[in-house]
N, C-alpha and C. Protein backbone atom coordinates (compact mmCIF):
# COMPACT_ATOMS: atom_id res chain seq x y z
N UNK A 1 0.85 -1.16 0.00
CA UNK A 1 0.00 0.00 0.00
C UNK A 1 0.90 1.23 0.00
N UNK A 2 0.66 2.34 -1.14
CA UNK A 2 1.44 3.58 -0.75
C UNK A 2 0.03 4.49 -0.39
N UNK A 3 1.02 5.70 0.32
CA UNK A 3 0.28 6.60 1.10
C UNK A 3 1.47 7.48 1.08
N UNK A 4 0.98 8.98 1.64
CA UNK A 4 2.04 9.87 2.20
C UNK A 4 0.94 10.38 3.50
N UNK A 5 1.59 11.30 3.99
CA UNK A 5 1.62 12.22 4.34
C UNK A 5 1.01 13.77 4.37
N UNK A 6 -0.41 14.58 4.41
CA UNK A 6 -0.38 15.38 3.93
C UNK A 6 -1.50 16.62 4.84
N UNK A 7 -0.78 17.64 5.20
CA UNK A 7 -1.54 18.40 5.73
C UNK A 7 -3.25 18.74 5.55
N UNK A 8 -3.66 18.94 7.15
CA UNK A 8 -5.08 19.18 6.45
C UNK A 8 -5.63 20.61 7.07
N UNK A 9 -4.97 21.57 6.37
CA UNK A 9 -5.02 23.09 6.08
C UNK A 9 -5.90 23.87 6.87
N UNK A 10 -7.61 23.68 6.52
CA UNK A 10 -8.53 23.35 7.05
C UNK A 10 -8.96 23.55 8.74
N UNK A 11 -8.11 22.33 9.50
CA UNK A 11 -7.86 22.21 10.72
C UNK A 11 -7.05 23.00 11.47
N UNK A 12 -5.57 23.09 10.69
CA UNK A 12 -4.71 23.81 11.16
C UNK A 12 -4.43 24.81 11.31
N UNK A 13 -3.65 25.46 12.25
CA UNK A 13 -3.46 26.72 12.30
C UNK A 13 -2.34 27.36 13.50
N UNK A 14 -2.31 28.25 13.96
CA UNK A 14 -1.36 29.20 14.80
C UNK A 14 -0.65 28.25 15.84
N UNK A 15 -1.85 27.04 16.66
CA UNK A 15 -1.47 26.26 17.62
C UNK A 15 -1.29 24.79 17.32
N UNK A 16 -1.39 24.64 16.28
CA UNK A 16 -1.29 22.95 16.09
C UNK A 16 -1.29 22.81 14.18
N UNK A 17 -0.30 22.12 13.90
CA UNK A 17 -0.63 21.35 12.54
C UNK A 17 -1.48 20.05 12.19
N UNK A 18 -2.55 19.75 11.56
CA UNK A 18 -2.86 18.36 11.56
C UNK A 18 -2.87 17.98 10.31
N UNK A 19 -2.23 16.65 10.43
CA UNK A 19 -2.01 16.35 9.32
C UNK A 19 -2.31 14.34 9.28
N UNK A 20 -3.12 14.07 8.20
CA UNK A 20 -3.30 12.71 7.76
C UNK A 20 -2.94 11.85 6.54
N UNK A 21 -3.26 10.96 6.44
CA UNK A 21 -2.66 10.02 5.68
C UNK A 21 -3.77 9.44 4.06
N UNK A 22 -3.40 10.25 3.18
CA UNK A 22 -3.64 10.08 1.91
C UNK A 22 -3.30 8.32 1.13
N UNK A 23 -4.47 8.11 0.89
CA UNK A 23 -4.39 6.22 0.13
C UNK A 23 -4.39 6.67 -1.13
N UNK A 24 -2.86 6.30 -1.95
CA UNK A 24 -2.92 6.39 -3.32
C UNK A 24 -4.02 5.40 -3.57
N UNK A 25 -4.22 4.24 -2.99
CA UNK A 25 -5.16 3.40 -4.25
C UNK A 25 -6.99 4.00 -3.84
N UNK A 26 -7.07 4.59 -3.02
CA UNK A 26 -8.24 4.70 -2.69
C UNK A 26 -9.09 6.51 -3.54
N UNK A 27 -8.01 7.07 -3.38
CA UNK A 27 -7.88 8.27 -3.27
C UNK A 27 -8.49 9.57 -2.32
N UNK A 28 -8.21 9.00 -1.20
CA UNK A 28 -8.92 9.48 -0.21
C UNK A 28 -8.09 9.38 1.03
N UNK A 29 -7.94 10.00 1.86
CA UNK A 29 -7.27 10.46 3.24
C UNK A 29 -8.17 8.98 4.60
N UNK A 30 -7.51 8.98 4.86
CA UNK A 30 -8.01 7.93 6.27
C UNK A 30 -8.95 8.98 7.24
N UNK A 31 -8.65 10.11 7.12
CA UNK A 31 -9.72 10.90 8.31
C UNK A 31 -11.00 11.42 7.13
N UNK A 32 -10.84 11.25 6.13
CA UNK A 32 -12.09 11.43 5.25
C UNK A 32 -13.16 9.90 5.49
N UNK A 33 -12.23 8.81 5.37
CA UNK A 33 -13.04 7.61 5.10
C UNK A 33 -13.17 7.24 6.92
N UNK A 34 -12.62 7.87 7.96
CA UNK A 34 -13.35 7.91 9.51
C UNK A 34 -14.61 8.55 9.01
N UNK A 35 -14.65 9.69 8.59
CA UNK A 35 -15.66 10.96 8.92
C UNK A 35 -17.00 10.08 8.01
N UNK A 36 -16.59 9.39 6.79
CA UNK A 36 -17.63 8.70 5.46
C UNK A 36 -18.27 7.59 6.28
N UNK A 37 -17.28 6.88 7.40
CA UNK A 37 -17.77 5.81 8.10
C UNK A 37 -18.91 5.79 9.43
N UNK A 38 -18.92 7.33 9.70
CA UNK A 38 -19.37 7.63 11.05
C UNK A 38 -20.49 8.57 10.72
N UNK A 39 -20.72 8.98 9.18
CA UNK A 39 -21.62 10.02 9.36
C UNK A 39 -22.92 10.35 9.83
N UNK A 40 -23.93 8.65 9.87
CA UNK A 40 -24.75 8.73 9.73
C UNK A 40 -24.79 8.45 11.01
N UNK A 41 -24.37 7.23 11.50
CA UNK A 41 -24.59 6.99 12.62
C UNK A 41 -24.01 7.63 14.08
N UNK A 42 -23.21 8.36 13.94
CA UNK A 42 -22.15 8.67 15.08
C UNK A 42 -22.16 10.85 15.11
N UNK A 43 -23.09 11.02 13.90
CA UNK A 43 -22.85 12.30 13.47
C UNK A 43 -22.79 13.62 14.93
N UNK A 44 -23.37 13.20 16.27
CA UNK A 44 -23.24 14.65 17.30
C UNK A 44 -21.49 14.07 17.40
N UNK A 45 -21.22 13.33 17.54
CA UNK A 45 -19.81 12.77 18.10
C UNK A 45 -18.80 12.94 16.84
N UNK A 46 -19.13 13.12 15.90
CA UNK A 46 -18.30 13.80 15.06
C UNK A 46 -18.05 15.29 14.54
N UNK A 47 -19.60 15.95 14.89
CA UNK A 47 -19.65 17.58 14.89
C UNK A 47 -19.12 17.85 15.82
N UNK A 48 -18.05 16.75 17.29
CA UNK A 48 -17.45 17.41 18.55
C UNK A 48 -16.43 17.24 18.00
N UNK A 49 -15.69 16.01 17.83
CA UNK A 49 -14.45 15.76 16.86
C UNK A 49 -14.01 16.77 16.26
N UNK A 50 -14.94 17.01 15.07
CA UNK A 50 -14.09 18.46 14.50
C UNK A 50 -14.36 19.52 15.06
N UNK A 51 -15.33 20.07 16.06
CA UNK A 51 -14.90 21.11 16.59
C UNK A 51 -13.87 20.85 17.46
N UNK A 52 -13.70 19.85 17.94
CA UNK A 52 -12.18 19.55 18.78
C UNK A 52 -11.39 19.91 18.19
N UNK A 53 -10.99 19.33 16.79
CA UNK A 53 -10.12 19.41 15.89
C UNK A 53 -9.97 20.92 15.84
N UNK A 54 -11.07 21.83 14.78
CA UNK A 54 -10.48 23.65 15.33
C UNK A 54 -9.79 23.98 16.37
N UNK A 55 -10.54 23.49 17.66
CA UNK A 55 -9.78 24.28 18.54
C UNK A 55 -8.27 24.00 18.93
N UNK A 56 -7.99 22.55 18.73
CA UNK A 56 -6.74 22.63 18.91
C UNK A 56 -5.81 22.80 17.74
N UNK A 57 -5.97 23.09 16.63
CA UNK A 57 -5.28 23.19 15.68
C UNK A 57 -5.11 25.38 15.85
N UNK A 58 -6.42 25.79 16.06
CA UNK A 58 -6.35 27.31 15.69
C UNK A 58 -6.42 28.00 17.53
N UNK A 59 -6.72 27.32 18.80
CA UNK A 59 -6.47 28.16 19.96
C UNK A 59 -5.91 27.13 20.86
N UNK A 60 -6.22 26.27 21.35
CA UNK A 60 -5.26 25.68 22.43
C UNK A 60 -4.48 24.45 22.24
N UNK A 61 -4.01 23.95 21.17
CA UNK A 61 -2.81 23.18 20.83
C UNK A 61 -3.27 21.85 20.77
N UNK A 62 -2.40 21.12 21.51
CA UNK A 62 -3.10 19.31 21.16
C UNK A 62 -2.82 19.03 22.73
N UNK A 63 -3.29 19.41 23.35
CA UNK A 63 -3.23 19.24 24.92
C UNK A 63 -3.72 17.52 25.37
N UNK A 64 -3.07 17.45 26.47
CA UNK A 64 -3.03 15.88 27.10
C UNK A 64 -4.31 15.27 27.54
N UNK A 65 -5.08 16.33 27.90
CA UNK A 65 -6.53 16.06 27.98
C UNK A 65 -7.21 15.79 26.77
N UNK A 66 -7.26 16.37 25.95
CA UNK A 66 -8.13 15.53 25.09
C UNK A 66 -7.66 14.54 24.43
N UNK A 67 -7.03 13.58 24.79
CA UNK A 67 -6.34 12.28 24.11
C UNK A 67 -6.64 11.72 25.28
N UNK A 68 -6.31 10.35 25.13
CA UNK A 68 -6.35 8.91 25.56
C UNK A 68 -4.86 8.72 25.36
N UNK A 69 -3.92 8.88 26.11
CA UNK A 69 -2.70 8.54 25.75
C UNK A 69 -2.10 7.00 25.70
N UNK A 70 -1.27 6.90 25.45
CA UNK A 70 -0.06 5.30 25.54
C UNK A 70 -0.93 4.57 24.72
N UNK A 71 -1.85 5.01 23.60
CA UNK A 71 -2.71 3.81 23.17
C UNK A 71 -1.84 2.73 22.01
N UNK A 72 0.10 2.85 22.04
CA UNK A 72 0.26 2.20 21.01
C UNK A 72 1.78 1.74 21.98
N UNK A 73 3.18 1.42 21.43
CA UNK A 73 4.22 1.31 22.40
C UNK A 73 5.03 2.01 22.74
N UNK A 74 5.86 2.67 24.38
CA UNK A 74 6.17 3.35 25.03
C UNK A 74 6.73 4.10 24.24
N UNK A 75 6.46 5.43 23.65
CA UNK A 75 7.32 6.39 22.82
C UNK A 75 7.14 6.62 21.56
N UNK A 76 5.75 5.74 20.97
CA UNK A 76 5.26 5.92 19.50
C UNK A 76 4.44 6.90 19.32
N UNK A 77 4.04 7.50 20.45
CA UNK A 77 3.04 8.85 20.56
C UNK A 77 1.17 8.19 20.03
N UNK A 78 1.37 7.33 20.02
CA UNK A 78 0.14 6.78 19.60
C UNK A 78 -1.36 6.87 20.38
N UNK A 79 -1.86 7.54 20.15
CA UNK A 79 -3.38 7.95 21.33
C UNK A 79 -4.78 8.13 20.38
N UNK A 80 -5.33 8.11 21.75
CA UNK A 80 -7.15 7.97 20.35
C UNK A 80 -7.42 9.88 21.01
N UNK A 81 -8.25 10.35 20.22
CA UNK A 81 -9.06 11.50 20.72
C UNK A 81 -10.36 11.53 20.34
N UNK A 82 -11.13 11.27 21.83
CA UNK A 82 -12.51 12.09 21.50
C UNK A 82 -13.02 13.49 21.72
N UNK A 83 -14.45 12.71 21.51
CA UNK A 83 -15.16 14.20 21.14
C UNK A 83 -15.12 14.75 22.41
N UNK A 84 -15.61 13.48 23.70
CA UNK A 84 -15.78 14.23 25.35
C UNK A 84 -15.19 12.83 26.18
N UNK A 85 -14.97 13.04 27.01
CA UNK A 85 -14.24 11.94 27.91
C UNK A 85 -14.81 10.82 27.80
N UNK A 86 -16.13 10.49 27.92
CA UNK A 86 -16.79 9.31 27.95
C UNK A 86 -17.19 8.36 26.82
N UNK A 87 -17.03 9.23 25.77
CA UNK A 87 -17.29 8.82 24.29
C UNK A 87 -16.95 7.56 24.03
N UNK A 88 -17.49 6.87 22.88
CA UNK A 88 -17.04 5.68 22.66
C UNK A 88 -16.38 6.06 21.10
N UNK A 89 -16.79 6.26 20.28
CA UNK A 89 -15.92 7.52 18.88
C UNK A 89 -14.40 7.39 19.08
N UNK A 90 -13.75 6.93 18.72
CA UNK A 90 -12.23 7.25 19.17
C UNK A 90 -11.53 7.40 17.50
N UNK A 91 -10.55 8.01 17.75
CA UNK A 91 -9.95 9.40 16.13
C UNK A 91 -8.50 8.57 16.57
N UNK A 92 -7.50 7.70 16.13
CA UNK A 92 -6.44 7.46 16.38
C UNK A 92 -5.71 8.48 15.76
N UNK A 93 -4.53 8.86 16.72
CA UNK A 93 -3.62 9.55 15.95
C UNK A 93 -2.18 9.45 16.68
N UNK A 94 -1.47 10.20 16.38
CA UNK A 94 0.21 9.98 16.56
C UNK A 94 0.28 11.82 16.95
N UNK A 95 0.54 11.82 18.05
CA UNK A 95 1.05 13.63 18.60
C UNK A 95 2.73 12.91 18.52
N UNK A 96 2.84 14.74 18.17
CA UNK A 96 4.02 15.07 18.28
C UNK A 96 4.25 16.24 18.96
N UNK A 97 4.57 15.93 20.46
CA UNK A 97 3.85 16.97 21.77
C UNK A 97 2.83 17.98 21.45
N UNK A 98 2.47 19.08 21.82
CA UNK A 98 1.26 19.96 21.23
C UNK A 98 0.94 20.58 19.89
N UNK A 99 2.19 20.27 18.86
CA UNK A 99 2.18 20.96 18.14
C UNK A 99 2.16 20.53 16.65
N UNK A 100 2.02 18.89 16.73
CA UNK A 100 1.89 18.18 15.51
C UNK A 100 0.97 17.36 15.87
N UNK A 101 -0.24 16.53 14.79
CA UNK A 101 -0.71 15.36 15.36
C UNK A 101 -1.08 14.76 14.15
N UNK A 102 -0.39 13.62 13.53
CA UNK A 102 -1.17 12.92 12.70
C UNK A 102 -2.32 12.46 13.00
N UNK A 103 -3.67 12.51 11.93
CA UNK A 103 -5.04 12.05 12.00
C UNK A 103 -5.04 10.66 11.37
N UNK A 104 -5.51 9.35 11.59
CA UNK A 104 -5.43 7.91 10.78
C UNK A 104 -7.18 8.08 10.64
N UNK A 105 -7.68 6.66 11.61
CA UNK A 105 -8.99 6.68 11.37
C UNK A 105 -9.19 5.98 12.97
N UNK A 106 -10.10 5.26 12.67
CA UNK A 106 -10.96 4.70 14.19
C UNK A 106 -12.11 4.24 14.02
N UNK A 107 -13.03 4.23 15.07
CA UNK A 107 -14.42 4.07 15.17
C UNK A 107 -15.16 3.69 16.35
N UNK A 108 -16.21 2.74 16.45
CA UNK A 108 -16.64 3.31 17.71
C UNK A 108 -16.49 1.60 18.65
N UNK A 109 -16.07 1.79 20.17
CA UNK A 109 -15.68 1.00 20.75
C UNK A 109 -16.85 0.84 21.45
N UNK A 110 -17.54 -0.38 21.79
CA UNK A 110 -19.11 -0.22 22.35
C UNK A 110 -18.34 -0.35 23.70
N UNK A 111 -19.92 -0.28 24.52
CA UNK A 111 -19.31 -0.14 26.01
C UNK A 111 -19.28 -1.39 26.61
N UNK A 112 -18.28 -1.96 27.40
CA UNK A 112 -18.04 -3.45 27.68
C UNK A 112 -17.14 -4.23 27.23
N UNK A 113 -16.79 -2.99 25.85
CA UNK A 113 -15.47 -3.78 25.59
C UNK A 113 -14.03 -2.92 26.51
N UNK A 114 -13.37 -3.98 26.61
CA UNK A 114 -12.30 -4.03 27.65
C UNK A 114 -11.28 -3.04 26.80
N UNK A 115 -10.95 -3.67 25.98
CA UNK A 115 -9.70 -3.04 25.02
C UNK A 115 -9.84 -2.88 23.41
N UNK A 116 -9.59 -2.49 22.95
CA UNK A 116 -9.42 -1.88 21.51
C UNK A 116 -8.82 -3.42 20.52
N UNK A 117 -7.80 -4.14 21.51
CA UNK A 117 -7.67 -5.47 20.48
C UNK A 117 -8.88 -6.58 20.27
N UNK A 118 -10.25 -5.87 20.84
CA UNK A 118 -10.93 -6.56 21.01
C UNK A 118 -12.02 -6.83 19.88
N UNK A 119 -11.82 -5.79 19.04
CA UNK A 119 -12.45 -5.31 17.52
C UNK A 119 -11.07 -5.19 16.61
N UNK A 120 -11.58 -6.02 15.53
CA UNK A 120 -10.74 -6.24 14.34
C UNK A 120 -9.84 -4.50 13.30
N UNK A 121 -11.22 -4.07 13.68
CA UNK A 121 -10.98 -1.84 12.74
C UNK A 121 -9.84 -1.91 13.91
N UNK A 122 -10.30 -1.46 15.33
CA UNK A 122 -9.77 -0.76 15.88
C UNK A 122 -8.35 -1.32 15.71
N UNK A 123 -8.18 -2.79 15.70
CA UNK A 123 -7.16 -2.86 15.98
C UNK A 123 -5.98 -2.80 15.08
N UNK A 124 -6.65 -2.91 14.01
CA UNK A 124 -6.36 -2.67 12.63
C UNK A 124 -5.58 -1.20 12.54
N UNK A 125 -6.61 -0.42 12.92
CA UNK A 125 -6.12 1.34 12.70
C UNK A 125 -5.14 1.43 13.57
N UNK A 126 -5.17 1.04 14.93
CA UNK A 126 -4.60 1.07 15.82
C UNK A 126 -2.86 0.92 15.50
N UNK A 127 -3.05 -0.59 15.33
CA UNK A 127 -1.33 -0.76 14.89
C UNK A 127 -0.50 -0.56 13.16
N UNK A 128 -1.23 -0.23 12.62
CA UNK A 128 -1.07 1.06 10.87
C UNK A 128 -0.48 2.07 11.71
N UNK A 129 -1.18 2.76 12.83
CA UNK A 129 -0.28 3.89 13.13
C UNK A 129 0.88 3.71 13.92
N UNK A 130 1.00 2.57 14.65
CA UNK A 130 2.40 2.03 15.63
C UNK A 130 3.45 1.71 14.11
N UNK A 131 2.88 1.45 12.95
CA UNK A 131 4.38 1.14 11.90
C UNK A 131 4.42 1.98 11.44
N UNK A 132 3.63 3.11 11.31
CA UNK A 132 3.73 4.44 10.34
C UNK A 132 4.76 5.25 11.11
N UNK A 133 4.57 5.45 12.85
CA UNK A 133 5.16 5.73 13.90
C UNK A 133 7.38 5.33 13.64
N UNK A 134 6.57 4.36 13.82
CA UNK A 134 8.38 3.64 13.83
C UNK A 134 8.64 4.10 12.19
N UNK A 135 8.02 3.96 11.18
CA UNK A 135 8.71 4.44 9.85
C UNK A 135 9.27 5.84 10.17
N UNK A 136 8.50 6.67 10.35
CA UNK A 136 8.72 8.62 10.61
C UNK A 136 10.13 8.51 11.76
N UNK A 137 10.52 7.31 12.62
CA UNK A 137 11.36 7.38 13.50
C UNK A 137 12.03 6.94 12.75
N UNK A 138 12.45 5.64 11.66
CA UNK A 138 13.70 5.70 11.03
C UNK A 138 14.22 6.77 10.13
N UNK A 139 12.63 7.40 9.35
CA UNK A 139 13.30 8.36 8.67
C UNK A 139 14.06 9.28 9.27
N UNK A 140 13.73 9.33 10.07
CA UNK A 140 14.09 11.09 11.31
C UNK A 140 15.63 10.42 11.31
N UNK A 141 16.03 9.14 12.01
CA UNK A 141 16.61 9.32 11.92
C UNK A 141 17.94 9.00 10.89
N UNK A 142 17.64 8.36 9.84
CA UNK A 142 18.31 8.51 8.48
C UNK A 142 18.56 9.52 7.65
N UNK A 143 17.67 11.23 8.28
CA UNK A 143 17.62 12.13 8.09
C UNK A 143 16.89 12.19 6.77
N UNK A 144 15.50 11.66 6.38
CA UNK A 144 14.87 11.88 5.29
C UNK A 144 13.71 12.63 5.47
N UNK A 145 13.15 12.64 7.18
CA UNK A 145 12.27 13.68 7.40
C UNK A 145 12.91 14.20 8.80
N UNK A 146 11.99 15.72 8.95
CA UNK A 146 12.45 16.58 9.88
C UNK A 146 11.78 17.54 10.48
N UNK A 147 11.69 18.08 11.35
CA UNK A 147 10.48 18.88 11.57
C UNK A 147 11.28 19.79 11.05
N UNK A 148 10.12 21.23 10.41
CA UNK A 148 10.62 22.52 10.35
C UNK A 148 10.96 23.09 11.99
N UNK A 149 11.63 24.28 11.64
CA UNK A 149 12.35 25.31 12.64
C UNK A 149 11.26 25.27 13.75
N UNK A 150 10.01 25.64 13.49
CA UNK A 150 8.77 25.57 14.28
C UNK A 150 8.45 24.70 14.75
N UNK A 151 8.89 23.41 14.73
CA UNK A 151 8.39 21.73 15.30
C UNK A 151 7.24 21.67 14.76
N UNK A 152 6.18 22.69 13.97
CA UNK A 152 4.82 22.51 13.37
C UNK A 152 4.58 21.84 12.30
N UNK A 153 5.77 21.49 11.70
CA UNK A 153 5.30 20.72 10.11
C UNK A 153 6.57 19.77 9.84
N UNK A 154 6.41 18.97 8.85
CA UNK A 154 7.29 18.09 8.39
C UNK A 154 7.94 18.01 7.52
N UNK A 155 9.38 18.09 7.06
CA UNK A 155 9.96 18.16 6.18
C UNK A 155 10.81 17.31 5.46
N UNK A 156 10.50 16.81 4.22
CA UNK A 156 11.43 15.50 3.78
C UNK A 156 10.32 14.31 2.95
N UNK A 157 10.68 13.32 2.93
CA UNK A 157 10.10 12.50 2.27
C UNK A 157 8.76 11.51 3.13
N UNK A 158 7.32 12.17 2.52
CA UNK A 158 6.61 12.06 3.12
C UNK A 158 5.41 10.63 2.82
N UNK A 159 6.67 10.13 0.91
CA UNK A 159 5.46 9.34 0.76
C UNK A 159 6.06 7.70 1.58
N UNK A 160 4.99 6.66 1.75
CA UNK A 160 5.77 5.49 2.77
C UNK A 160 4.91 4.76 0.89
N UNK A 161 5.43 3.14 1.65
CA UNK A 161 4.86 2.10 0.70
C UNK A 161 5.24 0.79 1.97
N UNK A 162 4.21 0.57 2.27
CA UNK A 162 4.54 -0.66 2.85
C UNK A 162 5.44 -2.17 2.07
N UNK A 163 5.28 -1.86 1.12
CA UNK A 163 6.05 -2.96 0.42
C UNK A 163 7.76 -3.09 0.16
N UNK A 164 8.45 -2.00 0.60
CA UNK A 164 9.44 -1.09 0.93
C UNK A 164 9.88 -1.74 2.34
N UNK A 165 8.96 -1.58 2.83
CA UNK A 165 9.10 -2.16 4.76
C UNK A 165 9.25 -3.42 4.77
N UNK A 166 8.76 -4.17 4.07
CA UNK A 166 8.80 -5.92 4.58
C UNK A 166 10.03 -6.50 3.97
């Protein structure tokens, strides 16, 4: 599968960059085909989502509260965000402390379930972003990507191919 990398303009702003993951074969972003998957059914919990999304992209950053943190392994930045604490809706993504956050996808965890490996999506989305994670860490450090001066954006080679990896 190739994919890159690609800002979503939109969201972002003064306090936070967000940025998701574009499917060459699909032609569509992973937080488009969350938003296509949830519309009908999940729609107040997604009009919070993206107003979540504004606010931390254009006034208060990507703060620790609204994530679910450690949701992937110690140091992959891997966390879900909802709309409100209790939600079942969960948005996987990858922070890069307040000021970056890749968007993947998700969906909704009913109540009773214990853990996220407990559904096939979640767990699915879940660990796509733990290898996308470790890819952006070899590049970083092979020096093929980089944050800009600002830590807000990414610089370097943004497209992956899983077929490359194995």
């Amino acid at each position: 599968m190739k994919y890159k990398l690609v800002k979503l303009n939109k969201y972002s702003g003064k306090s936070t960059s967000l940025y998701t993951i574009f499917l060459e074969d699909e032609q569509k972003t992973l937080f488009d085909r969350f938003l296509t998957e949830n519309k009908y059914t999940f729609i107040s919990e997604l009009k919070s989502i993206i107003s979540r999304l504004n606010i931390i992209g254009h006034d208060t950053g990507a703060r620790d509260q609204y994530f679910k943190l450690y949701e992937g392994n110690p140091g992959d930045g891997v966390c879900a965000l909802y709309d409100v604490p209790d939600s079942r809706l969960r948005l996987y993504c990858i922070r890069y402390g307040s000021l970056l956050v890749i968007l993947d996808g998700g969906g909704y965890k009913p109540k009773g379930m214990a853990a996220f490996q407990e559904d096939a999506k979640l767990l699915y989305e879940n660990y796509f972003l733990r290898r996308l994670s470790s890819a952006i860490k070899q590049r970083m450090a092979d020096g093929e990507i980089s944050f800009t001066e600002d830590y807000m954006d990414f610089d370097g080679n943004l497209i992956f191919n899983d077929e490359d990896d194995e």
